[in-house]
PDB file of N, CA and C in Angstrom:
ATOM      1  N   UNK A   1       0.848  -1.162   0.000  1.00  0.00           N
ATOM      2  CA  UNK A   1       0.000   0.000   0.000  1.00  0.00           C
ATOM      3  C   UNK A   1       0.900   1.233   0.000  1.00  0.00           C
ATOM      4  N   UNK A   2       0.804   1.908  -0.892  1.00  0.00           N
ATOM      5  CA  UNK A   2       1.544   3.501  -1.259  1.00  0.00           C
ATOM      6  C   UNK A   2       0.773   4.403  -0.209  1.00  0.00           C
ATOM      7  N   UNK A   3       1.660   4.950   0.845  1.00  0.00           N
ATOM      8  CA  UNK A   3       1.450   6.035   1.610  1.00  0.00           C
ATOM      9  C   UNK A   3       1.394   7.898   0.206  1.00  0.00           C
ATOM     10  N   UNK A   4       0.663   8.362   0.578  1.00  0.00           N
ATOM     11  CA  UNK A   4       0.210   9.693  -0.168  1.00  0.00           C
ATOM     12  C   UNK A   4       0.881  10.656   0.829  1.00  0.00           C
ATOM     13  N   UNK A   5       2.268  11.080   0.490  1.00  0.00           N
ATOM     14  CA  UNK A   5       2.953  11.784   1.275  1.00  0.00           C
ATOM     15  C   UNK A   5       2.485  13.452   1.252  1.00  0.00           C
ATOM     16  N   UNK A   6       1.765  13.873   0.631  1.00  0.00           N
ATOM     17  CA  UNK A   6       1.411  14.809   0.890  1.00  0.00           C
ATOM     18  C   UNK A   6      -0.453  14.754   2.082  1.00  0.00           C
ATOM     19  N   UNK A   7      -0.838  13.968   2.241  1.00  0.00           N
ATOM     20  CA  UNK A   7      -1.631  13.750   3.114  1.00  0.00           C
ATOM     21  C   UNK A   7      -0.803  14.065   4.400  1.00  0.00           C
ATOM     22  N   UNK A   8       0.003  12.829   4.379  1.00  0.00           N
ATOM     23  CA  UNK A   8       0.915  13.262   5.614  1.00  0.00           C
ATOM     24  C   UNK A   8       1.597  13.734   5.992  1.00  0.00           C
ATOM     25  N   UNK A   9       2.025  15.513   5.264  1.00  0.00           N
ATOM     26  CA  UNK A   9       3.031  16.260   5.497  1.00  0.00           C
ATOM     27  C   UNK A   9       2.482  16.736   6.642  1.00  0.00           C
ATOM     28  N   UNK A  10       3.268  17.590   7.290  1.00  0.00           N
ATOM     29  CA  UNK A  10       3.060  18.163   8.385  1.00  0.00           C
ATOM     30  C   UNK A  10       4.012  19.767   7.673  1.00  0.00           C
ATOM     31  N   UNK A  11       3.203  20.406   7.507  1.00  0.00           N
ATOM     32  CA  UNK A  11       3.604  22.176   7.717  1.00  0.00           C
ATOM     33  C   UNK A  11       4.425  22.401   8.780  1.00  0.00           C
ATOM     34  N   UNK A  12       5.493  23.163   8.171  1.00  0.00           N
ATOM     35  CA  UNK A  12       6.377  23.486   9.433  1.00  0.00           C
ATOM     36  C   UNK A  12       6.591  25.202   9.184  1.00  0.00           C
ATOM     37  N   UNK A  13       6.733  26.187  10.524  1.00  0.00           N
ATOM     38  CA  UNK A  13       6.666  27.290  10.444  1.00  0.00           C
ATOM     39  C   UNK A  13       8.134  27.718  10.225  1.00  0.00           C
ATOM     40  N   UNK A  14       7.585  28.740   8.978  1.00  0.00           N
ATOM     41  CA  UNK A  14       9.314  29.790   9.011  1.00  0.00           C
ATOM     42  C   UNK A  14       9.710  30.512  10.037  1.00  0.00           C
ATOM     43  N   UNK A  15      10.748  30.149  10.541  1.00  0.00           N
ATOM     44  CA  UNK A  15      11.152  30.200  12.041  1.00  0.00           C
ATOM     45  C   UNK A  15      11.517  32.053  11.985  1.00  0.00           C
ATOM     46  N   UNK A  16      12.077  32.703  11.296  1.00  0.00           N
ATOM     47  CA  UNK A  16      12.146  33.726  10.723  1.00  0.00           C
ATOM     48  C   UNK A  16      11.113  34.855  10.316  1.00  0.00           C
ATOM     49  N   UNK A  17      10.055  34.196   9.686  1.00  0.00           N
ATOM     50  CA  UNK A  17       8.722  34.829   9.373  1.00  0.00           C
ATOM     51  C   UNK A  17       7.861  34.818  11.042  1.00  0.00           C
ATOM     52  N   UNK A  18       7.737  33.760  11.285  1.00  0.00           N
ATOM     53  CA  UNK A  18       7.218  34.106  12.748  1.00  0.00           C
ATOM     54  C   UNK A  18       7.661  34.364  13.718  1.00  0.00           C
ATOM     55  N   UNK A  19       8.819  34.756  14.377  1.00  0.00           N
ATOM     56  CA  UNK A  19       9.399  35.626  14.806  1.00  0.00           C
ATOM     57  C   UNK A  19       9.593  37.134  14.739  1.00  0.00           C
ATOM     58  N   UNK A  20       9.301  37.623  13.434  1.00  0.00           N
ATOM     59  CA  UNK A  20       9.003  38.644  13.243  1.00  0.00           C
ATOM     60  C   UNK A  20       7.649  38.779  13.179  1.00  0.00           C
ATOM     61  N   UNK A  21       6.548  38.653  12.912  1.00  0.00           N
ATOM     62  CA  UNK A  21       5.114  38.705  13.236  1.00  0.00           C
ATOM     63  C   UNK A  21       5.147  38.254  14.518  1.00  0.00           C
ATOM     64  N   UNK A  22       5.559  37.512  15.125  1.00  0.00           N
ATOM     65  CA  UNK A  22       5.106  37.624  17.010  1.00  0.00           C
ATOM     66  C   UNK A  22       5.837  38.343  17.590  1.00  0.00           C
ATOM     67  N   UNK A  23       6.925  39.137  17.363  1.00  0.00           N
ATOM     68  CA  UNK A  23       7.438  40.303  17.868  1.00  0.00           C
ATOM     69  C   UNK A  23       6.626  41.394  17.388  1.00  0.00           C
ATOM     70  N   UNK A  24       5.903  41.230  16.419  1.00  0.00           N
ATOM     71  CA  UNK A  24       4.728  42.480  16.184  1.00  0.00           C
ATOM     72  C   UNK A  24       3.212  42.659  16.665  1.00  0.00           C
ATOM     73  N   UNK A  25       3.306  41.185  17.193  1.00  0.00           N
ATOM     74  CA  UNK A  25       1.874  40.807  17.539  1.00  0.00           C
ATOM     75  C   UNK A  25       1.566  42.026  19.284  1.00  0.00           C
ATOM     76  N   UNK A  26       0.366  43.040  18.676  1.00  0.00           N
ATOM     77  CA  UNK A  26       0.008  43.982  19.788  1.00  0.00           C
ATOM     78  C   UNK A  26      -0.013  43.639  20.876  1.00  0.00           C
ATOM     79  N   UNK A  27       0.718  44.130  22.024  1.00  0.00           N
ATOM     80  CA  UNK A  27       0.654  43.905  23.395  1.00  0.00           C
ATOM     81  C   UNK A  27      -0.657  44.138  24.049  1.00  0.00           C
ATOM     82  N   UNK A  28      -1.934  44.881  23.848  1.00  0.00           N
ATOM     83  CA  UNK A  28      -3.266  45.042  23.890  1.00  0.00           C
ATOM     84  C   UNK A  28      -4.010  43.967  23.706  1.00  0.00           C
ATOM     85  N   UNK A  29      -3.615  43.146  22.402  1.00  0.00           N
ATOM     86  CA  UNK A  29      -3.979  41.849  22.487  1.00  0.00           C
ATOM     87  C   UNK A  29      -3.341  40.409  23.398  1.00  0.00           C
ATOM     88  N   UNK A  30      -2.382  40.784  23.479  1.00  0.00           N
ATOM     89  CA  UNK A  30      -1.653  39.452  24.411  1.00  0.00           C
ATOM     90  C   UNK A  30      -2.129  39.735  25.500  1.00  0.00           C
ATOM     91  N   UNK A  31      -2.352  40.960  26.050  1.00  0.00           N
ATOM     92  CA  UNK A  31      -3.006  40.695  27.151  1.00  0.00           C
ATOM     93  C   UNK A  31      -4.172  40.522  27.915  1.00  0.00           C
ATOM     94  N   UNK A  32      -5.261  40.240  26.520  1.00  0.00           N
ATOM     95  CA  UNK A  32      -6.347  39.191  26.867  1.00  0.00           C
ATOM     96  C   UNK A  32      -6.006  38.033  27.567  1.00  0.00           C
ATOM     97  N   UNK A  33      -5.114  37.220  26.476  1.00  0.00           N
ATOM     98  CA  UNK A  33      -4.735  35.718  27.393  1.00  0.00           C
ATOM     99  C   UNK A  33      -3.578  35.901  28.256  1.00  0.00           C
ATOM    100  N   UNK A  34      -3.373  36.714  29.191  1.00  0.00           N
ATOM    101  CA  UNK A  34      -2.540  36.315  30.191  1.00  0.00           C
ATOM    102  C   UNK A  34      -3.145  35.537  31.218  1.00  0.00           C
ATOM    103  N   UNK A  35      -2.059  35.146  31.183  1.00  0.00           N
ATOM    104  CA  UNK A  35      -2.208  33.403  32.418  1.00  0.00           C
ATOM    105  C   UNK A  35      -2.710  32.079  31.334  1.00  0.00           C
ATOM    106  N   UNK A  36      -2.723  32.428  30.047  1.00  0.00           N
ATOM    107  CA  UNK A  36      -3.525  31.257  29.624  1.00  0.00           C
ATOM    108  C   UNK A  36      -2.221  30.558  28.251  1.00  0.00           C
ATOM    109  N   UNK A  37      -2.580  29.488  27.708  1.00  0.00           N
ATOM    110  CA  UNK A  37      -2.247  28.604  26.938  1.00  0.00           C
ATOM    111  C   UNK A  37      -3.056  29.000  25.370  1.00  0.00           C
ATOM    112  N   UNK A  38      -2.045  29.810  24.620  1.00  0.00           N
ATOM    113  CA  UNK A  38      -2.539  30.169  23.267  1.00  0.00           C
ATOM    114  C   UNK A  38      -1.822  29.124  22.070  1.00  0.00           C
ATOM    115  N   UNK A  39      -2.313  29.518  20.941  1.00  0.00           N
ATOM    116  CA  UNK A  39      -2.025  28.722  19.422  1.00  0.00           C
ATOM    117  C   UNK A  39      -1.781  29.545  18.832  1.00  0.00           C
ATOM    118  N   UNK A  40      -0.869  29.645  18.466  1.00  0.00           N
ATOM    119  CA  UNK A  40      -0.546  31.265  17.198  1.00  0.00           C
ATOM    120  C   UNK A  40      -0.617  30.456  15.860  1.00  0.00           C
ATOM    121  N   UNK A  41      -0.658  31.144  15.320  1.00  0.00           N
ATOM    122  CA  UNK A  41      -0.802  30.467  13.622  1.00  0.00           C
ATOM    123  C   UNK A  41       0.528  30.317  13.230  1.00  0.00           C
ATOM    124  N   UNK A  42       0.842  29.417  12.055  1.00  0.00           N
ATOM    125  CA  UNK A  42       2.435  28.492  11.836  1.00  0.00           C
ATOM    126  C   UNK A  42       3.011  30.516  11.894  1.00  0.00           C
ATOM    127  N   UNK A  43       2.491  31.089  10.883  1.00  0.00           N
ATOM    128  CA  UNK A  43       3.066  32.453  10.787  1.00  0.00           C
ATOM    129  C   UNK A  43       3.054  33.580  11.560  1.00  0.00           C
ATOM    130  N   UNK A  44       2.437  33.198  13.013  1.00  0.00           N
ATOM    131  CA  UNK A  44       2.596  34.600  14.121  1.00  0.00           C
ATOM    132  C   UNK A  44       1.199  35.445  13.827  1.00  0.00           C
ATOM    133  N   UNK A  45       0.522  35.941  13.162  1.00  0.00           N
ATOM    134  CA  UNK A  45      -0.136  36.675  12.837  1.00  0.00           C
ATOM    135  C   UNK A  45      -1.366  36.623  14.142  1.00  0.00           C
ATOM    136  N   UNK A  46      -1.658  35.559  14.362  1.00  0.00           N
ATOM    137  CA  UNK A  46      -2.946  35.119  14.539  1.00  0.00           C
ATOM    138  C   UNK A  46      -3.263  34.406  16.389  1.00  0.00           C
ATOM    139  N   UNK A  47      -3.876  34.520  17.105  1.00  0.00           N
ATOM    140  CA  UNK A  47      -4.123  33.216  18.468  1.00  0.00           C
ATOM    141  C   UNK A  47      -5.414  32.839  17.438  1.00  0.00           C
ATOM    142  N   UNK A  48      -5.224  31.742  17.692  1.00  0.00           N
ATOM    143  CA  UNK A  48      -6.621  30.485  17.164  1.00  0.00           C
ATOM    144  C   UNK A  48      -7.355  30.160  18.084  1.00  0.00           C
ATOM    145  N   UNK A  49      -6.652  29.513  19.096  1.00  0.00           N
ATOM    146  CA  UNK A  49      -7.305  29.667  20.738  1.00  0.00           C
ATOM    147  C   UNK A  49      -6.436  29.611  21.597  1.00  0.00           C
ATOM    148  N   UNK A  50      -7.646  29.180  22.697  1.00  0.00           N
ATOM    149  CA  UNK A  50      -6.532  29.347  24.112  1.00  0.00           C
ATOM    150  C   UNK A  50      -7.486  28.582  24.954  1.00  0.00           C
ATOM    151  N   UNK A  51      -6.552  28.258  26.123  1.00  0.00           N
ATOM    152  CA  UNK A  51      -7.106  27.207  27.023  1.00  0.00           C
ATOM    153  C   UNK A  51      -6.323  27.936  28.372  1.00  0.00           C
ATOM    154  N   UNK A  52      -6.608  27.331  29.712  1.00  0.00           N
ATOM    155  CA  UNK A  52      -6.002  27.181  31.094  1.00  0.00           C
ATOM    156  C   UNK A  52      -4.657  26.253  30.878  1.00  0.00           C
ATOM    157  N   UNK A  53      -4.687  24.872  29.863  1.00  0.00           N
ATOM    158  CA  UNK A  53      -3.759  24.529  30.450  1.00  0.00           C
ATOM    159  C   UNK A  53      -3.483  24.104  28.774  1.00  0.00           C
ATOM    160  N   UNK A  54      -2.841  23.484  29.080  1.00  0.00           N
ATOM    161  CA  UNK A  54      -2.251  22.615  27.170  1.00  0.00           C
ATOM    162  C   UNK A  54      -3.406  21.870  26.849  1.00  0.00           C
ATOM    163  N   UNK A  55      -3.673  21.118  27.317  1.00  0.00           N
ATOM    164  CA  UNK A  55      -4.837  20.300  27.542  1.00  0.00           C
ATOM    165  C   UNK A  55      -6.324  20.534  26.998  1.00  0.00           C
ATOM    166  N   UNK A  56      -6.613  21.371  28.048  1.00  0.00           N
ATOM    167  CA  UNK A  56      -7.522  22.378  27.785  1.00  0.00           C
ATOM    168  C   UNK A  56      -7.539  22.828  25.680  1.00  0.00           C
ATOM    169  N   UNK A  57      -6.544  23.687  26.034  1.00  0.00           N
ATOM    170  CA  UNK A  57      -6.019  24.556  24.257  1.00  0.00           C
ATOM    171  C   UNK A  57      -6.038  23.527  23.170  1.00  0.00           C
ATOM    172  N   UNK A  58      -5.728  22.081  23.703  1.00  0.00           N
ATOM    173  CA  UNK A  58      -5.347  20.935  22.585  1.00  0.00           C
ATOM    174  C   UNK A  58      -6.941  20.549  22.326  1.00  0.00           C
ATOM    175  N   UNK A  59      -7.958  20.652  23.154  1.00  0.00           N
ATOM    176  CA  UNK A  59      -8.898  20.235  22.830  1.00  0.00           C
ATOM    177  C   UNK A  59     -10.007  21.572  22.248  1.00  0.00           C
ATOM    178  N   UNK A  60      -9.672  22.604  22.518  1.00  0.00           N
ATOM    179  CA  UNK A  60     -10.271  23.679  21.583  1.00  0.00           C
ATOM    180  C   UNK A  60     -10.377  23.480  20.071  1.00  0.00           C
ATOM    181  N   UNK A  61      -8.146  23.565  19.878  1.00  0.00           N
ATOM    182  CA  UNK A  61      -8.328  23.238  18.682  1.00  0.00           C
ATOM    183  C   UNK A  61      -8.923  22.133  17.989  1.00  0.00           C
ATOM    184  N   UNK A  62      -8.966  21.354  18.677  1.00  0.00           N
ATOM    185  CA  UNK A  62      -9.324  19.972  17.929  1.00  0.00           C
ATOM    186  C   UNK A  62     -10.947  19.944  17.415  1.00  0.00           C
ATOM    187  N   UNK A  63     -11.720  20.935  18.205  1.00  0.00           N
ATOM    188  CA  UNK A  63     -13.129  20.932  18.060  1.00  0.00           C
ATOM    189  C   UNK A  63     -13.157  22.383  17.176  1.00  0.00           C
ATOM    190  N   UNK A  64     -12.189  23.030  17.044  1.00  0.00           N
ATOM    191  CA  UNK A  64     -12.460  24.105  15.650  1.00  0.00           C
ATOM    192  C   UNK A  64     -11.998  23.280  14.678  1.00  0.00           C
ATOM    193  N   UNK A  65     -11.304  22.278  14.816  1.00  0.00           N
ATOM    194  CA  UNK A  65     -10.912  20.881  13.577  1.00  0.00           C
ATOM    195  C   UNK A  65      -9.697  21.465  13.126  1.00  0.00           C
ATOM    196  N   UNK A  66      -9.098  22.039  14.123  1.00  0.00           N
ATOM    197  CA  UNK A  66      -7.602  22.577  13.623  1.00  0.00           C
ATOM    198  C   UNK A  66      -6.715  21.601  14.686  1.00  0.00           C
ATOM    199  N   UNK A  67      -5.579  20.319  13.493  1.00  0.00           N
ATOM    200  CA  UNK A  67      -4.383  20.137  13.790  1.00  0.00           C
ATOM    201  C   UNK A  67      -3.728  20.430  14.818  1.00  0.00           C
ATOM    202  N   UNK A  68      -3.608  20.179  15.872  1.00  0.00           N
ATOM    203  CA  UNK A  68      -2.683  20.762  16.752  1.00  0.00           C
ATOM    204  C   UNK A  68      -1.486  20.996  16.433  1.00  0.00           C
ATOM    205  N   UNK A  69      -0.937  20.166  15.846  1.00  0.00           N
ATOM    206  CA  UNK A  69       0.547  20.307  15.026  1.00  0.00           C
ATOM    207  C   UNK A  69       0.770  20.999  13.880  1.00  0.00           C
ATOM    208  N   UNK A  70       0.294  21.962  14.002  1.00  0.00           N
ATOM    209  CA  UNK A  70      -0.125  23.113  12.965  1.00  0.00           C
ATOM    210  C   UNK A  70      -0.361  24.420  13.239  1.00  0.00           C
ATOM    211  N   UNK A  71      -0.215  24.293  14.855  1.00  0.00           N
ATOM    212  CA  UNK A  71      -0.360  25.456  15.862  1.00  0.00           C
ATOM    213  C   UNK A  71       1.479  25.978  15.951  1.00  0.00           C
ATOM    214  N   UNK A  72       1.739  26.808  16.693  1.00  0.00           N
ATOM    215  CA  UNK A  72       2.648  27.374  17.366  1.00  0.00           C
ATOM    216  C   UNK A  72       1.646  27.559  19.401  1.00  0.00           C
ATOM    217  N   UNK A  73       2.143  26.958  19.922  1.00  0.00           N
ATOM    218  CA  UNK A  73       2.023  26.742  21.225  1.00  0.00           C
ATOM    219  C   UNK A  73       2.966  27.818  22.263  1.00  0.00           C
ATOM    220  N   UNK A  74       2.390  28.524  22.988  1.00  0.00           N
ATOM    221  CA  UNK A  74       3.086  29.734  23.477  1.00  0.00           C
ATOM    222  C   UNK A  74       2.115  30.099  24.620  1.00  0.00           C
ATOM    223  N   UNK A  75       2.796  30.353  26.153  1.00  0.00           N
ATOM    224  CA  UNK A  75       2.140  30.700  27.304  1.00  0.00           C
ATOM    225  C   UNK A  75       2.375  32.065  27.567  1.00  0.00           C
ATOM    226  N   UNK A  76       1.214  33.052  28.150  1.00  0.00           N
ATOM    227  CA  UNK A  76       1.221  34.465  27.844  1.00  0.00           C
ATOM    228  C   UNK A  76       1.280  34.412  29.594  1.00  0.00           C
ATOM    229  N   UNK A  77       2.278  34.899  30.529  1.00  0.00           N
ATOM    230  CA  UNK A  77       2.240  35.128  31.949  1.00  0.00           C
ATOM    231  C   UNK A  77       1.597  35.941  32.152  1.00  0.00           C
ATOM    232  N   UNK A  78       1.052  35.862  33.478  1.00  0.00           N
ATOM    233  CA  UNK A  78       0.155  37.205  33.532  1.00  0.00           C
ATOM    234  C   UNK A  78       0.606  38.254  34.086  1.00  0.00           C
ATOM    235  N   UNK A  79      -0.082  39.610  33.945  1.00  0.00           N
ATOM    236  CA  UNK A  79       0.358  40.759  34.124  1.00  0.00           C
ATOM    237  C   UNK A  79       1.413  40.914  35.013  1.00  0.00           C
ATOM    238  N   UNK A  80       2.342  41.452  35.235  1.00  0.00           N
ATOM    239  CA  UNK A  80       3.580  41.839  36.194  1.00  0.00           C
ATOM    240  C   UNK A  80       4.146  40.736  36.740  1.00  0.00           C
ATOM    241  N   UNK A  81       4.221  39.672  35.445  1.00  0.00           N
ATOM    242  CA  UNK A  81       5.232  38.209  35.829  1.00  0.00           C
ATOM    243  C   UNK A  81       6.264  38.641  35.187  1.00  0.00           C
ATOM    244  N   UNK A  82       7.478  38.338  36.152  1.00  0.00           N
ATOM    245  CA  UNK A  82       9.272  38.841  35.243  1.00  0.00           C
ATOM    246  C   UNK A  82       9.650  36.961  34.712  1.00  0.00           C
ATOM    247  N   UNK A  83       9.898  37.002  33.193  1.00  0.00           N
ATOM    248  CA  UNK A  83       9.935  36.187  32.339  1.00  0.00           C
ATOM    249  C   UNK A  83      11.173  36.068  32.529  1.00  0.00           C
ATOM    250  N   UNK A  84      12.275  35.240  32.756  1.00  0.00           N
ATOM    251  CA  UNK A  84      13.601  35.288  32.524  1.00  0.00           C
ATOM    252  C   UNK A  84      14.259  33.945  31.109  1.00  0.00           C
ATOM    253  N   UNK A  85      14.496  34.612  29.980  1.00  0.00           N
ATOM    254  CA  UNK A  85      15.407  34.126  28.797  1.00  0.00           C
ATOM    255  C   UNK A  85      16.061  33.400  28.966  1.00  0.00           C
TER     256      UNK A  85
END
């Protein structure tokens, strides 16, 4: 049986392109989901959803019928948390 390799690609994000769109992505908006578990789109532009925990977010997407592995996965701390790099 011939596997249809484009069925089973998996999209992978330009590490470059979204990095620069989530360094642009409005701080007005990120801070709706603070404290929460977001999905950015492969290209930064976008949250798809969000959940409390991974869990939670993995099953959002799955019921908008969006791939999880097709997300960018990223936790927004909440207000006046010091993030350390």
């Amino acid at each position: 049986m011939a596997v249809n390799q484009k069925e089973n690609a998996v999209n992978l994000p330009d590490l470059a392109e979204y990095a620069k769109n989530r360094y642009r992505f409005p701080p007005e908006e990120l801070v709706k989901y603070a404290g929460l578990h977001v999905a950015f789109s492969l290209n930064g532009t976008q949250i798809l959803a969000s959940g409390a925990t991974e869990e939670e977010l993995e099953q959002r997407l799955c019921a908008l019928g969006i791939d999880p592995s097709q997300v960018v996965g990223s936790y927004i701390p909440p207000a006046g948390t010091a993030v350390l790099l």
